[in-house]
Protein backbone atom coordinates (compact mmCIF):
# COMPACT_ATOMS: atom_id res chain seq x y z
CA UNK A 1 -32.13 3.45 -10.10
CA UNK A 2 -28.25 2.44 -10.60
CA UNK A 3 -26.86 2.83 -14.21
CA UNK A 4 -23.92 1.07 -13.30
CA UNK A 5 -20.32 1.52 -14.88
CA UNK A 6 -19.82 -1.11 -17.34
CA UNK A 7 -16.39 -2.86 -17.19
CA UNK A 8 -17.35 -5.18 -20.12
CA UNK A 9 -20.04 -7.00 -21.68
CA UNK A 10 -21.20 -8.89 -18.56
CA UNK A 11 -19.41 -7.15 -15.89
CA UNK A 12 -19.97 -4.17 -13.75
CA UNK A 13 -18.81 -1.88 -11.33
CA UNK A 14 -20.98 -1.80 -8.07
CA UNK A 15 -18.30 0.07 -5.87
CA UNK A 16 -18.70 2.65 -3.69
CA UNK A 17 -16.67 5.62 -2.58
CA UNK A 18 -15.82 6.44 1.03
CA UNK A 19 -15.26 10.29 1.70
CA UNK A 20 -16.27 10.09 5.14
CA UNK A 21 -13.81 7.86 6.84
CA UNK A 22 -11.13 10.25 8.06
CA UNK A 23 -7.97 7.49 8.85
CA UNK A 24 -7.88 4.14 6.72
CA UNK A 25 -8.53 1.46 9.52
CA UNK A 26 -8.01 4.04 11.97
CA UNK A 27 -4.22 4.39 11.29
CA UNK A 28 -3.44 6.19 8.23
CA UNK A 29 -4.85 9.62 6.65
CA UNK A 30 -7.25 9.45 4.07
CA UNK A 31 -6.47 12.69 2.00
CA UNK A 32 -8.43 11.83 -0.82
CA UNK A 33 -10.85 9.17 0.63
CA UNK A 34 -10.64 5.57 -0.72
CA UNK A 35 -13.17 3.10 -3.01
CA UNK A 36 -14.30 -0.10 -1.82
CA UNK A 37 -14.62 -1.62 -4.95
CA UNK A 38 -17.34 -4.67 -5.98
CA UNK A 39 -17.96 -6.15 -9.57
CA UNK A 40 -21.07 -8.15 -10.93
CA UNK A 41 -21.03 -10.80 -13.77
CA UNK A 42 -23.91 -11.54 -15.05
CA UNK A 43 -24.10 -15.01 -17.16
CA UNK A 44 -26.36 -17.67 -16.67
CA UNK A 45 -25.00 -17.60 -12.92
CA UNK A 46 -24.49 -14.18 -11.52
CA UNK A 47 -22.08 -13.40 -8.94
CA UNK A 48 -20.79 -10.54 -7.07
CA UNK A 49 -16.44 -10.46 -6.45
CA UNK A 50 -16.12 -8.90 -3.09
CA UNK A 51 -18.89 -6.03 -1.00
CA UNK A 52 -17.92 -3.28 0.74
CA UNK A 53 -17.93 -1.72 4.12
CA UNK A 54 -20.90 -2.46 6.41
CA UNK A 55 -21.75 1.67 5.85
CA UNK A 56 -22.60 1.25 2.35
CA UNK A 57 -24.26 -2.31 2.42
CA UNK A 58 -27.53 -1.23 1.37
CA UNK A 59 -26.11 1.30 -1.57
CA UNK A 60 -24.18 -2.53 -2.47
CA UNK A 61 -27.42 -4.18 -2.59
CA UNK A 62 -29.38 -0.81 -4.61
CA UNK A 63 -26.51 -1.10 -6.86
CA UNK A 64 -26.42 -4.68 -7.56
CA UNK A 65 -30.64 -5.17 -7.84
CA UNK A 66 -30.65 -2.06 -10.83
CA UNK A 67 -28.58 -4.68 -12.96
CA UNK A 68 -30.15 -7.77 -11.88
CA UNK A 69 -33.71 -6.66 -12.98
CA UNK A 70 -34.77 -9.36 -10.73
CA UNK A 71 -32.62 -11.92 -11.32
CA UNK A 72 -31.07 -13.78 -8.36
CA UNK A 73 -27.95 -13.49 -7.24
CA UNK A 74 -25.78 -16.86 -7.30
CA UNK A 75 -22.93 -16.60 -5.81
CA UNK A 76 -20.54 -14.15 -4.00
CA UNK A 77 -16.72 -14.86 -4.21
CA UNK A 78 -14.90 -13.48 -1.58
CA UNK A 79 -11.33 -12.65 -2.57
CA UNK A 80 -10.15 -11.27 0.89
CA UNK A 81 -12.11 -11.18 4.62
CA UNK A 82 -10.90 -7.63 5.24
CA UNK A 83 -14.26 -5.99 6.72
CA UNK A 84 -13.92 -3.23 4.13
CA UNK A 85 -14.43 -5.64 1.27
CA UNK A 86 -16.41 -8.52 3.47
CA UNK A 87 -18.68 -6.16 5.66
CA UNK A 88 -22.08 -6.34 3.75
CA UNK A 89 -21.85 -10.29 3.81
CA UNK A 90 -24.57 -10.70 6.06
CA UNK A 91 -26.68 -8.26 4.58
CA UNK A 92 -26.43 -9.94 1.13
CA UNK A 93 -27.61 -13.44 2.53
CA UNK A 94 -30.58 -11.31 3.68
CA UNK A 95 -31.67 -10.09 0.58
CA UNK A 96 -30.41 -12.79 -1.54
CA UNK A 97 -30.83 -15.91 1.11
CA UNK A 98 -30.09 -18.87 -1.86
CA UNK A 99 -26.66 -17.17 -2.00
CA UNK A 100 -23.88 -18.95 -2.37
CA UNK A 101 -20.68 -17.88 -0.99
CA UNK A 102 -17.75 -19.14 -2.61
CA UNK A 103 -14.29 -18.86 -0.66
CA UNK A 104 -11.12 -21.12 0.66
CA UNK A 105 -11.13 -22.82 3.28
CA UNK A 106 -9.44 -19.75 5.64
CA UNK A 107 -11.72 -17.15 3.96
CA UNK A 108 -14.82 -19.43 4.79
CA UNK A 109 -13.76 -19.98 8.41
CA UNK A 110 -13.42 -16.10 8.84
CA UNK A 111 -17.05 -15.87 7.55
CA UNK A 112 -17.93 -17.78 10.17
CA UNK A 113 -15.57 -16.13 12.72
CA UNK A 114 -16.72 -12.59 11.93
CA UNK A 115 -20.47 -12.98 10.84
CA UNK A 116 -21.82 -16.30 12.10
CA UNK A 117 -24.04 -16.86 9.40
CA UNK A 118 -25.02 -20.19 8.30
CA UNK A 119 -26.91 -21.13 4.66
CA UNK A 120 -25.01 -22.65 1.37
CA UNK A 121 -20.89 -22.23 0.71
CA UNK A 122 -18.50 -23.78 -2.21
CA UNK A 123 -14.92 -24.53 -0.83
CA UNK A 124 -12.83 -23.88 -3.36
CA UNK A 125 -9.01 -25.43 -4.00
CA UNK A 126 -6.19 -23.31 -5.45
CA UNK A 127 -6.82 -23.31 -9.64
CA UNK A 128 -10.15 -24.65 -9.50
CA UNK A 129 -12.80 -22.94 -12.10
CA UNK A 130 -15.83 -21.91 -11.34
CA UNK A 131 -18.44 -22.17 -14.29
CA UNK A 132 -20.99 -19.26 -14.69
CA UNK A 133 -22.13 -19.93 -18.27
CA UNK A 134 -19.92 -18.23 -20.94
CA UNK A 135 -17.49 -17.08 -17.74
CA UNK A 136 -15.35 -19.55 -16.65
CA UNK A 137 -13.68 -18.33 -13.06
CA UNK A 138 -10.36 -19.45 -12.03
CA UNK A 139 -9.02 -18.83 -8.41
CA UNK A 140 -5.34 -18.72 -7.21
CA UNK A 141 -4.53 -19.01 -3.52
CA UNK A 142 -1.93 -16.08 -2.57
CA UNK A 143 -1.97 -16.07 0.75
CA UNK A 144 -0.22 -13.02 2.56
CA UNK A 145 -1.11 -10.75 0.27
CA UNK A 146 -1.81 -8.95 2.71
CA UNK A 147 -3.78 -11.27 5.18
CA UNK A 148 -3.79 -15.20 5.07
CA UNK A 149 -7.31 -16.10 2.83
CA UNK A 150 -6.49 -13.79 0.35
CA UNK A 151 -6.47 -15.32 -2.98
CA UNK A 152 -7.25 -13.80 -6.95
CA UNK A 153 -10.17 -14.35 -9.24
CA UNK A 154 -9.28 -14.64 -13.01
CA UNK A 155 -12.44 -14.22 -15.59
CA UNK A 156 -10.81 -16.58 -18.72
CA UNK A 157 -13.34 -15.26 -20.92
CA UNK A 158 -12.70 -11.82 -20.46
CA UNK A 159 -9.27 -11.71 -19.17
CA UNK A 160 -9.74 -9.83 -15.89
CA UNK A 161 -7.76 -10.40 -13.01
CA UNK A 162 -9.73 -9.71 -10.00
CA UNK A 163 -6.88 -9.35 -7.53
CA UNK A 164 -8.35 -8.15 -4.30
CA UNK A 165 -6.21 -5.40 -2.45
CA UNK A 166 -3.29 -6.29 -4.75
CA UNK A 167 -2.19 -3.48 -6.99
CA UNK A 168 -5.08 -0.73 -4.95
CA UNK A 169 -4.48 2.27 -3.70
CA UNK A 170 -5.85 5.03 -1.94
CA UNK A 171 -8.02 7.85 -3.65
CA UNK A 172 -11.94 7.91 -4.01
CA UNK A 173 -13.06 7.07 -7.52
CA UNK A 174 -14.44 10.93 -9.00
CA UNK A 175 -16.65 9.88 -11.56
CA UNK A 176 -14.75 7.41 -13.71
CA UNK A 177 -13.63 3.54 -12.53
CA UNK A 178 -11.38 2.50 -15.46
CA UNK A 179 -8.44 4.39 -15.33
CA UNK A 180 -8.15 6.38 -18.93
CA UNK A 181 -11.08 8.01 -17.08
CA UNK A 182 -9.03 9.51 -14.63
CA UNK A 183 -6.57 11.79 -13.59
CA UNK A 184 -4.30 9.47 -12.67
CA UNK A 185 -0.98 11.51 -10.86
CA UNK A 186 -2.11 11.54 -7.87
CA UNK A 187 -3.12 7.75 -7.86
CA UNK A 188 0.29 6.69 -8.26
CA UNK A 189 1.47 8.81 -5.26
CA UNK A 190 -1.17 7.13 -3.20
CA UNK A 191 -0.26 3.24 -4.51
CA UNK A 192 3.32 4.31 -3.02
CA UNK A 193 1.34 5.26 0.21
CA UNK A 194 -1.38 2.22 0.24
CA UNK A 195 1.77 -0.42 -0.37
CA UNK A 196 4.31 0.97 2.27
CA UNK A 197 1.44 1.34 4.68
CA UNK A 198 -0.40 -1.56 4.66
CA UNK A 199 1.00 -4.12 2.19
CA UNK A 200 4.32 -3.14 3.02
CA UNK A 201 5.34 -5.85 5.32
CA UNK A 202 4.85 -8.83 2.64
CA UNK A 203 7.04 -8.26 -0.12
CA UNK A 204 8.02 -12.39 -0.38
CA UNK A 205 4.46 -12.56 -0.88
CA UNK A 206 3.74 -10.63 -3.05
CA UNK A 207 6.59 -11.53 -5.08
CA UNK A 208 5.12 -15.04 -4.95
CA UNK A 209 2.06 -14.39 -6.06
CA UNK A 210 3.58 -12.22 -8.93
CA UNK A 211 5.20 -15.26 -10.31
CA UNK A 212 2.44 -17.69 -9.70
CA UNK A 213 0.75 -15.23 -11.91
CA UNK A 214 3.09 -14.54 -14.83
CA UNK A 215 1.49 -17.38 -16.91
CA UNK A 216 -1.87 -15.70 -16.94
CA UNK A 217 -2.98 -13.30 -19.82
CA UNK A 218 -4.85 -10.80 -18.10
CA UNK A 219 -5.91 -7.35 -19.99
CA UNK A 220 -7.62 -6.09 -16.62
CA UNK A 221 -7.18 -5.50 -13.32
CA UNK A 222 -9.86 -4.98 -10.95
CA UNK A 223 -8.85 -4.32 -7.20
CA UNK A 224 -10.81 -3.97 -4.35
CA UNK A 225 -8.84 -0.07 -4.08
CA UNK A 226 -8.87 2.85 -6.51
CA UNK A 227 -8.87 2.52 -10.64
CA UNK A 228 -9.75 -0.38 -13.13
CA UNK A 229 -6.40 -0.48 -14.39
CA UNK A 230 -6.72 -1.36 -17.98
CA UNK A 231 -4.19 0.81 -19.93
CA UNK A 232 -1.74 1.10 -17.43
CA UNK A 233 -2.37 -2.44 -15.89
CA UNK A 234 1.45 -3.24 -16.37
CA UNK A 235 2.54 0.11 -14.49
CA UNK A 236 0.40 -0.67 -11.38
CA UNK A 237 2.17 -3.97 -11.55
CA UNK A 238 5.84 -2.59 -11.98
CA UNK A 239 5.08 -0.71 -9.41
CA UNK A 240 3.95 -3.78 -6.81
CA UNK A 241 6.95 -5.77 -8.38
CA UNK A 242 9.62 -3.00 -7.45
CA UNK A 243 8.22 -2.13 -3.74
CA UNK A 244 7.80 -5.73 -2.79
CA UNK A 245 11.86 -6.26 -4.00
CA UNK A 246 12.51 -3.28 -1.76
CA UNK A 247 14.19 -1.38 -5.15
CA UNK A 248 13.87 1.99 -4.63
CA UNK A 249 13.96 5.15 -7.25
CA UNK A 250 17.37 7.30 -7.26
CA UNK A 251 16.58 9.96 -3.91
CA UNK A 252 17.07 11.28 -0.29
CA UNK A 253 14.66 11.24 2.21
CA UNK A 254 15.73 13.70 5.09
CA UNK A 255 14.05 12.73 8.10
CA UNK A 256 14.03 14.80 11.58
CA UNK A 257 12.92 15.95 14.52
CA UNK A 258 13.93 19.27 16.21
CA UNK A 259 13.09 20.74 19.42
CA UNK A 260 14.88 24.16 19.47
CA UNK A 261 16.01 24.13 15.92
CA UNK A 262 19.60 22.74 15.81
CA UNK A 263 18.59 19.40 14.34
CA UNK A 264 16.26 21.21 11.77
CA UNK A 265 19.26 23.61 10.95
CA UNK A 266 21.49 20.12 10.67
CA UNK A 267 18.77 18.89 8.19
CA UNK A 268 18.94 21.94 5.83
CA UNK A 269 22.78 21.92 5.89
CA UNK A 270 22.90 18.00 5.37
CA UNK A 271 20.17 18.82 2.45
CA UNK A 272 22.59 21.32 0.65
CA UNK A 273 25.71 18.79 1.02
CA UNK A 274 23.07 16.58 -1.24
CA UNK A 275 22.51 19.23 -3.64
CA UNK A 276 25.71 20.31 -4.15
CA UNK A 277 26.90 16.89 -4.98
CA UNK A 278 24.28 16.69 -7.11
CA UNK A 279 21.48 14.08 -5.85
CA UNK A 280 18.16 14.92 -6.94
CA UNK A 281 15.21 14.60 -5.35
CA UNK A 282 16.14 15.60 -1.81
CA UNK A 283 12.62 15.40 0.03
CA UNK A 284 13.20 17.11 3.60
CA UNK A 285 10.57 15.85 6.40
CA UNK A 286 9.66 17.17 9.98
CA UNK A 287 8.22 14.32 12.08
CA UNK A 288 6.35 16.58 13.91
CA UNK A 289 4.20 18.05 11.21
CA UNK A 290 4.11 15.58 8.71
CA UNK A 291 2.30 12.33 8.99
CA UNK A 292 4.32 9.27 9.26
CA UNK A 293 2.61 7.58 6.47
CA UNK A 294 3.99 10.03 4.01
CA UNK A 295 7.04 9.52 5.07
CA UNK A 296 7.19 5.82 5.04
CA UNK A 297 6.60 5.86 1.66
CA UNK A 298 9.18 8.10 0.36
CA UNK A 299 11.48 6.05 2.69
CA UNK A 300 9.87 3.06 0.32
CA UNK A 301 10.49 4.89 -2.72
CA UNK A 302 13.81 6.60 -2.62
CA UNK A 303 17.12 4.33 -2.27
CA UNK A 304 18.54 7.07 0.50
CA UNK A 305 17.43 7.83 4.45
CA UNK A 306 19.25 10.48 6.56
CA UNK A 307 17.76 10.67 9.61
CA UNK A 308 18.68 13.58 12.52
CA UNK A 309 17.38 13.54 16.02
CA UNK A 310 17.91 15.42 19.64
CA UNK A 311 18.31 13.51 22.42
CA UNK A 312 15.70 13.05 23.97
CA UNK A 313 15.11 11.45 27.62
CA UNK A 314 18.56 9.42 26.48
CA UNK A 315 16.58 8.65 23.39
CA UNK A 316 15.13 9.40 20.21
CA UNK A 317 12.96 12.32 19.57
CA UNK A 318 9.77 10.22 20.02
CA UNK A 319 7.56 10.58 16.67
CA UNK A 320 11.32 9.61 15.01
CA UNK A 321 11.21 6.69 17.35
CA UNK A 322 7.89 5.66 16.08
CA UNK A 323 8.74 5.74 12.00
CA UNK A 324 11.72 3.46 13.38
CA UNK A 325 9.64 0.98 14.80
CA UNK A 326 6.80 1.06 11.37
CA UNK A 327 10.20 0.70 9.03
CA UNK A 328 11.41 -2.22 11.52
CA UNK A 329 8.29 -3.89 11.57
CA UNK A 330 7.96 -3.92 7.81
CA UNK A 331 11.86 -4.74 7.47
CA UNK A 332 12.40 -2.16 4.46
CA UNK A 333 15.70 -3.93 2.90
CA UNK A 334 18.30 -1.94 0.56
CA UNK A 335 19.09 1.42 1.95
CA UNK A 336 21.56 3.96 2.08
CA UNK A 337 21.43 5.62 5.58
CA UNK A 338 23.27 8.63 7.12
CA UNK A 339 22.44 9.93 10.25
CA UNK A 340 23.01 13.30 12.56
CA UNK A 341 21.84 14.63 15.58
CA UNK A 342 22.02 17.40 18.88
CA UNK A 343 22.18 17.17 22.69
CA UNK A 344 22.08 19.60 24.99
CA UNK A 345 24.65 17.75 28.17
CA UNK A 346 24.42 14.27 27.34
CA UNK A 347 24.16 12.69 23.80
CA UNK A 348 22.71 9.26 22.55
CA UNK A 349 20.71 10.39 19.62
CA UNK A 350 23.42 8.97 16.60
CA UNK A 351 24.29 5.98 18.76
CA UNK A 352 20.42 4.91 18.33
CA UNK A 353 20.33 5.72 14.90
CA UNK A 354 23.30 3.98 13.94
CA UNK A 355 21.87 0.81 15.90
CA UNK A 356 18.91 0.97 14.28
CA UNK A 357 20.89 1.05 10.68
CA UNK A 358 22.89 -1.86 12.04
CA UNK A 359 19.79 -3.67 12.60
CA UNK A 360 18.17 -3.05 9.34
CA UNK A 361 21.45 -4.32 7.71
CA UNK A 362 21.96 -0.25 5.65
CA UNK A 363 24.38 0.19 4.10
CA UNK A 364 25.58 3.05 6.35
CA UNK A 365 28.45 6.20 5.79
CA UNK A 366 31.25 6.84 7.72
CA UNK A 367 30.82 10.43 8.75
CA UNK A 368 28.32 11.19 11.03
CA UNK A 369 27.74 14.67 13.10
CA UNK A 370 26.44 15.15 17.13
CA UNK A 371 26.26 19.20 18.14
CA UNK A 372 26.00 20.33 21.69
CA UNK A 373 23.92 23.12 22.03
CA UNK A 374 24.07 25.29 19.31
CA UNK A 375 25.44 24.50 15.88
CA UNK A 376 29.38 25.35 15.29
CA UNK A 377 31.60 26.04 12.00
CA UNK A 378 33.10 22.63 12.53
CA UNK A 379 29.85 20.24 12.65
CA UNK A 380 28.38 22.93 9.95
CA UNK A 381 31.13 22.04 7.40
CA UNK A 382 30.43 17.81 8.92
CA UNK A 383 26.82 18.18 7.66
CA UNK A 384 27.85 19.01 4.43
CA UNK A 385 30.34 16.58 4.36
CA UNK A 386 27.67 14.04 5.49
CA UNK A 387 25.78 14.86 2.95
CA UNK A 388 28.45 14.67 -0.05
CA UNK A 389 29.39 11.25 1.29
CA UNK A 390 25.73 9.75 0.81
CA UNK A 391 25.51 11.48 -2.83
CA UNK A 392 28.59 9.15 -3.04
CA UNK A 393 28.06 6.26 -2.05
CA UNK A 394 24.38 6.66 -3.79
CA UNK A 395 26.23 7.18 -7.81
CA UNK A 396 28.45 4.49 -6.99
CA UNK A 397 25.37 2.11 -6.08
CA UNK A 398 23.78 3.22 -9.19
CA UNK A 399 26.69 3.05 -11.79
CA UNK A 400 27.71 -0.35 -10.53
CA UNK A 401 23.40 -1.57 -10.87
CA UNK A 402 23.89 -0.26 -14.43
């Protein structure tokens, strides 16, 4: 039923696309849905590199039966346990029980752990091949990346890396796979999102498995996310290779929260000190109507964070509080941070922030600006100055990088 995307001679795209789910493992907005992304070799072995979500098992199984004309299916390689990409597992050793599924140690015991099912396995070692026929498969451990099994699949014959969630992204696949099949703006946007969001806590990782991979002469990358990247292969892994260093594009992210409006008037007067100093891009954000994943990643793109905050219950304005804690948790290095905020009788908001700069080790300016009440000539003319100080300090990082 399936005519299947071809990737190359022997390989195929048997991926599906998810526009249902609404949040991306229940935490982060799916705008443009996402792929779970499977491929089939066929050689004198066949074998399937990764499935998809439980929901789509049986489209897996339609998809992967139109190109096996009846053939059997060999082996499944499991690249990463995630239950997006290992969810149909079970189902496959139904349909194909002689199956045999190939994985590391840790990816084996989690096959165990999350499917109990029994029947053949291959434990592999880190750089062992894997013959099919005219495919030789080579595996490379890189664990972390973003959960401990994870490791790559490299296809020597054809040159494909097969690199699990490494170098994916959001965005449903509309019509094409490979990537000069695509309109691919608004696939970049959403690798920013899918790294800061979920891959965003293991740069040393990443940056390890980046190296361990440097001798290998791939021409394709197939992730278990978003395009085939073929033509633009190096791009998607520039991109990996500069969020996982924490290096960050030239930019201010304004961050706030407002209750009554005198932090959001702060913002906008902190915004034109940028301007007029003459940063560009100065991306302005409201916590409370724009979702924190956004933010995080123009916090992971651009080298500059302002943040402004009431005081609230001796605190932070809460949703502010909460992009604290995600950046924290994912200890986002490298930053230029300013920081402003309002109080009505008792202030604590700028205290926090600049504790939380502190803590992050930012690289922080000296003026900062607290209003009570409403906001004055005096702390007006501050929030410009606040913002010509981190235009500053941010030419002076970037003439003495260059």
């Amino acid at each position: 039923m399936f005519h299947n995307r071809q990737i190359t001679q022997d390989i195929y795209y048997v991926g599906v696309n998810d526009r249902q789910k609404v949040k991306f493992e229940n935490l982060v907005p799916l705008y443009n849905g996402v792929s779970y992304n499977a491929y089939l070799v066929l050689d004198e072995k066949t074998a399937l590199i990764d499935t998809v979500d439980i929901h789509f098992g049986e489209i897996l199984v339609d998809k992967i039966q139109s190109q096996l004309q009846g053939r059997d299916l060999d082996y499944l390689i499991i690249n990463h346990m995630e239950p997006d990409h290992s969810g149909s597992i079970r189902l496959l050793r139904k349909y194909f029980p002689n199956l045999v599924i190939v994985g590391n140690e840790r990816a084996l015991d989690m096959v165990e752990g999350f499917y109990g099912i029994g029947g053949a396995t291959l434990k592999i070692q880190d750089e062992q091949i894997l013959s099919l026929g005219r495919h030789q498969l080579q595996f490379f451990l890189t664990p972390m990346v973003h959960w401990p099994e994870t490791m790559m699949t490299y296809d020597m014959k054809e040159k494909i890396l097969f690199s699990g969630d490494a170098f994916g992204c959001f965005g449903s696949l509309d019509g094409g796979v490979i990537d000069t099949e695509l309109e691919l703006d608004r696939y970049w946007e959403e690798m920013y999102r899918y790294y800061a969001n979920i891959i965003g806590k293991y740069g040393s990782p990443v940056q390890k498995a980046i190296k361990k991979l440097a001798p290998v002469p791939f021409e394709i990358i197939c992730s278990t996310h978003g395009p085939v990247w073929k033509a633009y292969r190096q791009k998607a892994v520039d991109i990996y290779d500069r969020l996982s260093r924490f290096e960050a594009e030239e930019g201010v992210v304004i961050v706030y929260g407002s209750m009554y409006g005198t932090t959001e008037l702060m913002a906008e007067t902190v915004a034109q000190g940028l301007s007029e100093a003459g940063i560009k891009p100065v991306i302005v954000h409201n916590v409370s109507n724009q979702d924190l994943s956004v933010i995080l990643s123009d916090i992971y793109k651009y080298r500059g964070c302002i943040m402004g905050s009431p005081t609230y219950n001796n605190g932070l304005f809460p949703e502010l509080e909460d992009l604290i804690k995600k950046i924290e948790s994912r200890g986002v290095k490298n930053r230029i941070f300013g920081c402003f905020g309002s109080y009505s009788w008792s202030g604590a908001a700028v205290k926090n922030l600049s504790e939380f700069a502190h803590h992050m080790s930012w690289k922080m300016v000296e003026q900062t600006v607290e209003e009570k009440q409403g906001l004055k000539k005096d702390n007006y003319e501050l929030c410009l100055k606040l913002g010509h100080q981190v235009a500053s300090l941010l030419i002076d990082t970037q003439q003495k990088n260059n």
